[in-house]
Protein backbone atom coordinates (compact mmCIF):
# COMPACT_ATOMS: atom_id res chain seq x y z
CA UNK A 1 88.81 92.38 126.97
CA UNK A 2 90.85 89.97 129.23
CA UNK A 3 87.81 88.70 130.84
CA UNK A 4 85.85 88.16 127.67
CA UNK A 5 89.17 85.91 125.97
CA UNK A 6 88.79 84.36 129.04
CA UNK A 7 84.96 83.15 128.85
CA UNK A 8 85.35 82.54 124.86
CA UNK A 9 88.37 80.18 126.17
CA UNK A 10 86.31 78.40 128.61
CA UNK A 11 83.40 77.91 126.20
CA UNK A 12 85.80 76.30 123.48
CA UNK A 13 86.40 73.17 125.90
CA UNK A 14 82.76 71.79 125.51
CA UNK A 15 82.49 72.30 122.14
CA UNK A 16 86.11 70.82 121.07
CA UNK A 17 85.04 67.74 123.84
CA UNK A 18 81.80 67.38 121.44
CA UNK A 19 83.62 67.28 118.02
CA UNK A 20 85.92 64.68 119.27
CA UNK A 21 83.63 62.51 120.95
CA UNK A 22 81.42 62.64 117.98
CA UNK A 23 84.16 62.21 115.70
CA UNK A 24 85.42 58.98 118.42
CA UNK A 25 81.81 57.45 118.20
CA UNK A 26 81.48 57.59 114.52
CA UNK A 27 84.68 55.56 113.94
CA UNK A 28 83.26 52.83 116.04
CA UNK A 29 79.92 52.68 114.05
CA UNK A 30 81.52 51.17 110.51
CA UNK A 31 82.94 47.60 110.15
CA UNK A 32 85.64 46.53 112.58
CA UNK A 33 88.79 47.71 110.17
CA UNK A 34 91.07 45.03 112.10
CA UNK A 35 88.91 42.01 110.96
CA UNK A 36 89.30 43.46 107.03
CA UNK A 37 93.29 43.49 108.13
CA UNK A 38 93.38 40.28 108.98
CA UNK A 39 90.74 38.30 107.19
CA UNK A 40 90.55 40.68 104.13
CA UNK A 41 91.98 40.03 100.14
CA UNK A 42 95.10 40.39 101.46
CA UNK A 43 94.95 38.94 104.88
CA UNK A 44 95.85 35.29 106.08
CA UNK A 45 94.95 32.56 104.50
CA UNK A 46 95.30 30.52 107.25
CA UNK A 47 91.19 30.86 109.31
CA UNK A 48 93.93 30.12 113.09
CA UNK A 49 96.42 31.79 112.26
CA UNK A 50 94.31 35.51 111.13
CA UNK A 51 92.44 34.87 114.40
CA UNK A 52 95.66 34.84 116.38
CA UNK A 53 97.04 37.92 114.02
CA UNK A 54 93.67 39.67 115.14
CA UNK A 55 93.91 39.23 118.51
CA UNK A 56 97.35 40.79 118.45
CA UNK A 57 95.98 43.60 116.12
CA UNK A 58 93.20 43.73 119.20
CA UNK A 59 95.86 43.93 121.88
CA UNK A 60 98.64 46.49 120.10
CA UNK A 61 95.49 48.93 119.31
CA UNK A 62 94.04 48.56 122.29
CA UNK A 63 90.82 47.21 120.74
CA UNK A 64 90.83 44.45 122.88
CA UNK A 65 89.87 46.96 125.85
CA UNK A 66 86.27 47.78 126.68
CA UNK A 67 84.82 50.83 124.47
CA UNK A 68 85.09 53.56 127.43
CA UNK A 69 88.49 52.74 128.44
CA UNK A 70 89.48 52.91 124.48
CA UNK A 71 87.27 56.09 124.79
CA UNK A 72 89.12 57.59 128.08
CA UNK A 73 92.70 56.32 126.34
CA UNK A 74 91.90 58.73 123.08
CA UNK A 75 91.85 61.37 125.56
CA UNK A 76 94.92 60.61 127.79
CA UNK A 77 96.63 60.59 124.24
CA UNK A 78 95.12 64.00 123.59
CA UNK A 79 95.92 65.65 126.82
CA UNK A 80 99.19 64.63 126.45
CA UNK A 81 99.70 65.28 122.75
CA UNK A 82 100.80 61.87 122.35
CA UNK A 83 98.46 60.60 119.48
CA UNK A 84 99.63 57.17 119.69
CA UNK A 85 100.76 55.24 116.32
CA UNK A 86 99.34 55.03 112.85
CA UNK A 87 97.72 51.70 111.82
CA UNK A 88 99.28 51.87 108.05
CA UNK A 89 102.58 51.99 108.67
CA UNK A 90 103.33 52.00 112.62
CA UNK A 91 104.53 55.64 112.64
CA UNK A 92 103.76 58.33 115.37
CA UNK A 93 100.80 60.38 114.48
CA UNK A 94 102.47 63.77 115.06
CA UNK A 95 105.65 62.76 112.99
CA UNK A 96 103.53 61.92 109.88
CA UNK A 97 101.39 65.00 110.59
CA UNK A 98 104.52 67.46 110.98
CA UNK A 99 105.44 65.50 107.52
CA UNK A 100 102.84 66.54 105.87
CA UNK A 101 102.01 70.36 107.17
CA UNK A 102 104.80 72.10 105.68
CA UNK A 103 103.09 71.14 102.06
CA UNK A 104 99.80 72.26 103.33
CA UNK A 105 100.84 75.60 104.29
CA UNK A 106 103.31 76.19 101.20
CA UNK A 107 100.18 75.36 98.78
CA UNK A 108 97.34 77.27 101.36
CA UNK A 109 99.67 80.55 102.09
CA UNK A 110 100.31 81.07 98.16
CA UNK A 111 96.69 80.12 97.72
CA UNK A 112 95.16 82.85 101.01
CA UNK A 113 97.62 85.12 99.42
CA UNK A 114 96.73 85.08 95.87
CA UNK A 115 92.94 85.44 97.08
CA UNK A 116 93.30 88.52 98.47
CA UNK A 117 95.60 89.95 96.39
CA UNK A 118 93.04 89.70 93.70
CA UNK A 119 89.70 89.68 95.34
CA UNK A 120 90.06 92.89 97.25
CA UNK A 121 91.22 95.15 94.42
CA UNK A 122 88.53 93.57 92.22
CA UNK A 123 85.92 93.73 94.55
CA UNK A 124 86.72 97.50 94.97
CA UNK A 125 86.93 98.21 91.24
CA UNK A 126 83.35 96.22 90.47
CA UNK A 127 81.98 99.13 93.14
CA UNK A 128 83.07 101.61 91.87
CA UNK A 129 81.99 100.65 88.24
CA UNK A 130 79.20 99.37 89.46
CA UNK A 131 76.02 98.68 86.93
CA UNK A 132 78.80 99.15 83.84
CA UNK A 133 78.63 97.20 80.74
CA UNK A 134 82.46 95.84 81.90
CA UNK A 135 81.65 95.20 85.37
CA UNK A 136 78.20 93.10 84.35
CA UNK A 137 80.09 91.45 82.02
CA UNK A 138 82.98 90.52 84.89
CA UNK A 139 80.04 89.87 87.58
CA UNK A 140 78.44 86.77 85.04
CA UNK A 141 82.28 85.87 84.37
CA UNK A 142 82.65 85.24 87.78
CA UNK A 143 79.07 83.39 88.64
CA UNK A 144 80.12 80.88 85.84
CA UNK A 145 83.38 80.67 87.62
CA UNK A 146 82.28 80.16 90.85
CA UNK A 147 79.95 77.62 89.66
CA UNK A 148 82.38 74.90 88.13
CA UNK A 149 83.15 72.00 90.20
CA UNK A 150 86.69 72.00 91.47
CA UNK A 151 87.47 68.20 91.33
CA UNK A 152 86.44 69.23 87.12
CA UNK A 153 89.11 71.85 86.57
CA UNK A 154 91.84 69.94 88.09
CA UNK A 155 91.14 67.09 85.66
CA UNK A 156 90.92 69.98 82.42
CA UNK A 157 94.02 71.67 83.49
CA UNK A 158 96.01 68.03 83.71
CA UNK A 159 94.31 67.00 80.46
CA UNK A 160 95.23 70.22 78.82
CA UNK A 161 98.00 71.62 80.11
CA UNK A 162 100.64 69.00 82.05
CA UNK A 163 98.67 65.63 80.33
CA UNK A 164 101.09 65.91 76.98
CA UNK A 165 97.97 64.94 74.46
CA UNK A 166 97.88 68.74 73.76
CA UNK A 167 99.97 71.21 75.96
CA UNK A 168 102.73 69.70 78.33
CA UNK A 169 103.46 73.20 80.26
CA UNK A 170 102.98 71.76 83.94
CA UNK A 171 104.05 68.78 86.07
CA UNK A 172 101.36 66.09 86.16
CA UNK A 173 101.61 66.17 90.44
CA UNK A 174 104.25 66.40 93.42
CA UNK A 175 105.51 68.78 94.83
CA UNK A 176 108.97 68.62 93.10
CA UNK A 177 111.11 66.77 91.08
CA UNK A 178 113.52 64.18 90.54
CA UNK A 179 117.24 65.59 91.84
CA UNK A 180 115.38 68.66 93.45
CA UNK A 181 118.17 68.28 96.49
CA UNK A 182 121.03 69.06 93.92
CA UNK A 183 119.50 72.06 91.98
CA UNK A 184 120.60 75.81 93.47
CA UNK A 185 118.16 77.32 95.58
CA UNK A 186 116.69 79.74 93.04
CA UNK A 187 115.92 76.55 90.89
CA UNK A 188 114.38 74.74 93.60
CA UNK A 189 112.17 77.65 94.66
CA UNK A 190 111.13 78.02 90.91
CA UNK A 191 110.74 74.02 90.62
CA UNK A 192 107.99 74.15 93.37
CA UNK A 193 106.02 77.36 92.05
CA UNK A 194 106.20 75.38 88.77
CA UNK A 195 104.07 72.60 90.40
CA UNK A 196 101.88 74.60 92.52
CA UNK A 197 100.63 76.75 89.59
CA UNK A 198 97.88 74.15 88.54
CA UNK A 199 96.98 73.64 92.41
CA UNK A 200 96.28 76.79 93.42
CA UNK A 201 94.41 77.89 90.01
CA UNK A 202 92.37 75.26 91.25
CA UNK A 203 92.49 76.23 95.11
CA UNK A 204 91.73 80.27 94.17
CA UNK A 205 88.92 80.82 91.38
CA UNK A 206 86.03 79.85 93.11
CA UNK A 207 87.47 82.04 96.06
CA UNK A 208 88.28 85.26 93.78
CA UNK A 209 85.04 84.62 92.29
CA UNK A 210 83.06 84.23 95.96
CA UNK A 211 85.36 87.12 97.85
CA UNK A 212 84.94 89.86 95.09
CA UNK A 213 81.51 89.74 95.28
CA UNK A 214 81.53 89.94 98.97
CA UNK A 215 84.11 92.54 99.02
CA UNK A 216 81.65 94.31 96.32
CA UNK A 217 78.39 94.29 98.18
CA UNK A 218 80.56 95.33 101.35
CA UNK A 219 81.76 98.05 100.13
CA UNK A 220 78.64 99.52 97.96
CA UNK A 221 77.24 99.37 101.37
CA UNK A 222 80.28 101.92 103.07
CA UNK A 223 79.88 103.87 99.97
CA UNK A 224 76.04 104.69 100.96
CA UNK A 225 76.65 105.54 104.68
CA UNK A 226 76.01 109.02 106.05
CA UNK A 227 79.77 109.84 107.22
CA UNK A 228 80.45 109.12 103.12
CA UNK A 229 78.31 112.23 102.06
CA UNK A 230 79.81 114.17 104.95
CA UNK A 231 83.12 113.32 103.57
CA UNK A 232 81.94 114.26 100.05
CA UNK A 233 80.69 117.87 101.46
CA UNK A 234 83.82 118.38 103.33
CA UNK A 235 85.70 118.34 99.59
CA UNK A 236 87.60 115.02 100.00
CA UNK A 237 89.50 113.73 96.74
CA UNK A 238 87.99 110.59 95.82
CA UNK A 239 91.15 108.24 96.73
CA UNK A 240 90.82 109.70 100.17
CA UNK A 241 86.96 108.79 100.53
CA UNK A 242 87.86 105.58 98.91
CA UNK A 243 90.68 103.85 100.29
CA UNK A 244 90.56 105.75 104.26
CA UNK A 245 87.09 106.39 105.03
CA UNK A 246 85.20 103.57 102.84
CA UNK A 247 87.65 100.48 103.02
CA UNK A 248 87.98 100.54 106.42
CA UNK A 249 84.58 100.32 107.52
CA UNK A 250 84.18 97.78 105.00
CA UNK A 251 86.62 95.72 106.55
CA UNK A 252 84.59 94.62 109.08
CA UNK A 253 82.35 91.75 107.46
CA UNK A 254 84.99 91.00 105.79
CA UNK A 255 86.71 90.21 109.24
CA UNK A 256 83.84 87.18 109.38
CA UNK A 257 85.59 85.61 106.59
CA UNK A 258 89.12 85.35 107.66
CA UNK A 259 87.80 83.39 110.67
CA UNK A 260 88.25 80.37 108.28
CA UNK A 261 91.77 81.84 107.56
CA UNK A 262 93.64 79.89 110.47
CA UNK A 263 91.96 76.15 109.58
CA UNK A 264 92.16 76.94 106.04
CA UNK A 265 95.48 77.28 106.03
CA UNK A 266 96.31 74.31 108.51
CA UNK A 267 93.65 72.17 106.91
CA UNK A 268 94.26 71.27 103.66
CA UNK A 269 92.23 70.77 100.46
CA UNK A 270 91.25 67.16 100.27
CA UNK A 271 90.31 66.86 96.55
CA UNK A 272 93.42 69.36 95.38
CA UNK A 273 96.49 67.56 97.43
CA UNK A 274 94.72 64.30 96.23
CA UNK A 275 94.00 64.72 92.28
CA UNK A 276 97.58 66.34 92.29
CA UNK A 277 99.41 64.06 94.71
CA UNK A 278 100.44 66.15 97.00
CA UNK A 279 101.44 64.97 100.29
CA UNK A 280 100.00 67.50 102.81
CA UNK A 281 97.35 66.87 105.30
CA UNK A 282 94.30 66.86 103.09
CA UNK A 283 95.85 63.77 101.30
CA UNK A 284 96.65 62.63 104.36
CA UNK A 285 93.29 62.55 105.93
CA UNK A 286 91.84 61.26 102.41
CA UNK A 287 94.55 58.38 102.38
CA UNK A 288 93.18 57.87 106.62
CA UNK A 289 90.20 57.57 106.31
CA UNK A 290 90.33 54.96 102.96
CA UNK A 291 92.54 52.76 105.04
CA UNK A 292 90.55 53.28 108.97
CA UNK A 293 93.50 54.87 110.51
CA UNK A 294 91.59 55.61 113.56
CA UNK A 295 94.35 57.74 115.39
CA UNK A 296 95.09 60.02 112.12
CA UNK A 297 91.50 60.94 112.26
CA UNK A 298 90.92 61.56 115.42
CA UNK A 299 94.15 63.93 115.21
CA UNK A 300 93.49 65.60 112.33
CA UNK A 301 89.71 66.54 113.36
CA UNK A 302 90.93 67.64 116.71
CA UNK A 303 93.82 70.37 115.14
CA UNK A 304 91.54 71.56 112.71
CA UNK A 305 88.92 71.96 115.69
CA UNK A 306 91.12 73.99 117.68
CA UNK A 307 92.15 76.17 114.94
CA UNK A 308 89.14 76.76 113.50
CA UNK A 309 87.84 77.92 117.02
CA UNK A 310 91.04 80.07 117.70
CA UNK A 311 90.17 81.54 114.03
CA UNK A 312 86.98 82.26 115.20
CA UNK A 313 88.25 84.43 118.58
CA UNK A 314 90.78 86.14 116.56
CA UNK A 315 88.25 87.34 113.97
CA UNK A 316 85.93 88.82 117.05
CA UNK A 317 89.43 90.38 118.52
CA UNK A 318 89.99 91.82 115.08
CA UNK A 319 86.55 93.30 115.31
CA UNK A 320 87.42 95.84 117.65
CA UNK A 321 90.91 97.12 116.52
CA UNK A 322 88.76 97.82 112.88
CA UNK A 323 86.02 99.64 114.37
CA UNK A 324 86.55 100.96 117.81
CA UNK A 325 82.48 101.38 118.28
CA UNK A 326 82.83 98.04 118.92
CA UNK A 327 83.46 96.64 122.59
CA UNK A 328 82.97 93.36 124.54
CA UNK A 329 83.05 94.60 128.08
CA UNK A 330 79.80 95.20 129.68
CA UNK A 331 78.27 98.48 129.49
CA UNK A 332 76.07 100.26 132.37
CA UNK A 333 72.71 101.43 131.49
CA UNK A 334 71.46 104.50 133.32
């Protein structure tokens, strides 16, 4: 096991050195963003005096340096986890990054939680019933569900439900409200479950929707094995066969999906932190990339890189404390 976490580590470094040089390369491609600052609507007016404020735009960015030394100066800045200073405002990359993550994982843990608590039970249940008049009608619930566009639902549920034309229920955005700091701490934990109830609804239906069936298929496929019958024969209650035998097995390509866990729940949702204003690090990298923050982007593409490739190894690790059938060391063959 130790020498396979080993080799998986190893072969992470080429692929996380391709992501980030691709990600490096495609910020260079698009329109110089430091011009726009300086000779843009709201640049100088002044033609001498923007070309001066360029050139010290050039210089404090380092643009003024020859692409491969900009190129080998991203990754001095990586190595040292020193992402050097955001173009908007000046800040340090990691301060407006730790900033924003403890949103993101407030709004993706209630969100990973609320999937599972929901999917896995249902997905179970639509088994067991399967080819019923209630679980059919559940199964096209779902499709129809899974099929609506998330940016669409957000804009319903604010019309709705927090717009006040019809139902004002819900907070239009944020995370909290006005005089949050002076409120006890059982009103401030209810204040911020009162604004993430719209986000997640948005975050988890397609996901309930999407894991159910999963968790469905997976398990009508445990249900049909050979050591199933065998537990049948031996007299096994039902619960036993269902929940011991049957889950567990079905576990496993379900362990393929929680790869995405880790990133997910670093990562953000772009289109929910922005329609609901919501500053985590999907907003974040939304608001980045609208104004060329070069250094945000590079940062934010190199975390979720690493995480989703540490999601990844976990997930295989996970593989063999589910089913212990399942080894990486190398077997002899006599």
């Amino acid at each position: 096991m130790r020498s396979y976490f080993i080799k998986r580590i190893l072969w992470m470094l080429p692929t996380l050195f391709g992501i980030v040089t691709i990600t490096f390369f495609l910020t260079k491609l698009r329109p110089d963003p430091l011009s726009q600052m300086a000779f843009g609507p709201e640049g100088l007016k002044d033609t001498s005096a923007a070309e001066q404020y360029l050139q010290e735009l050039r210089r404090y960015y380092g643009y003024d340096k020859p692409l491969w030394e900009q190129y080998l100066l991203m990754w001095k800045n990586i190595l040292t986890l020193d992402f050097s200073t955001s173009r908007v405002d000046k800040r340090k990359v990691l301060e407006k990054i730790a900033e924003a993550l403890p949103y993101t994982l407030i709004l993706n843990a209630i969100t990973i939680f609320v999937v599972y608590l929901i999917s896995v039970p249902l997905g179970i249940w639509s088994a067991i019933h399967d080819a019923t008049f209630i679980e059919k009608t559940l199964t096209f619930l779902l499709y129809i569900l899974y099929s609506l566009p998330g940016f669409w639902v957000a804009l319903l549920l604010l019309r709705y439900l927090a717009g006040g034309d019809y139902l004002d229920l819900f907070p239009l955005g944020g995370f909290r409200c006005e005089g949050y700091e002076n409120l006890p701490w059982y009103l401030q934990l209810w204040d911020i479950l009162h604004h993430l109830v719209l986000p997640v609804t948005v975050s988890v239906y397609g996901s309930i929707a999407f894991m159910s069936r999963f968790v469905k298929s997976s398990f009508l496929e445990a249900l049909k094995a050979d050591y199933i019958r065998t537990a049948k024969a031996k007299g096994l209650t039902q619960r036993r066969i269902i929940y011991i035998h049957a889950l567990r097995n079905s576990l496993i390509p379900l362990i393929t999906l929680m790869a995405g866990l880790l990133p997910a729940l670093f990562g953000g949702s772009v289109i929910v932190e922005k329609i609901f204003s919501i500053p985590g690090l999907g907003k974040l990298a939304y608001d980045s990339v609208y104004a060329n923050d070069d250094p945000v982007i590079i940062a934010e593409v190199f975390i979720s890189a690493v995480l989703t490739m540490l999601g990844i190894l976990l997930a295989d690790l996970a593989y063999a404390k589910v089913d212990p059938r399942i080894t990486f060391e190398k077997t002899e063959v006599h």
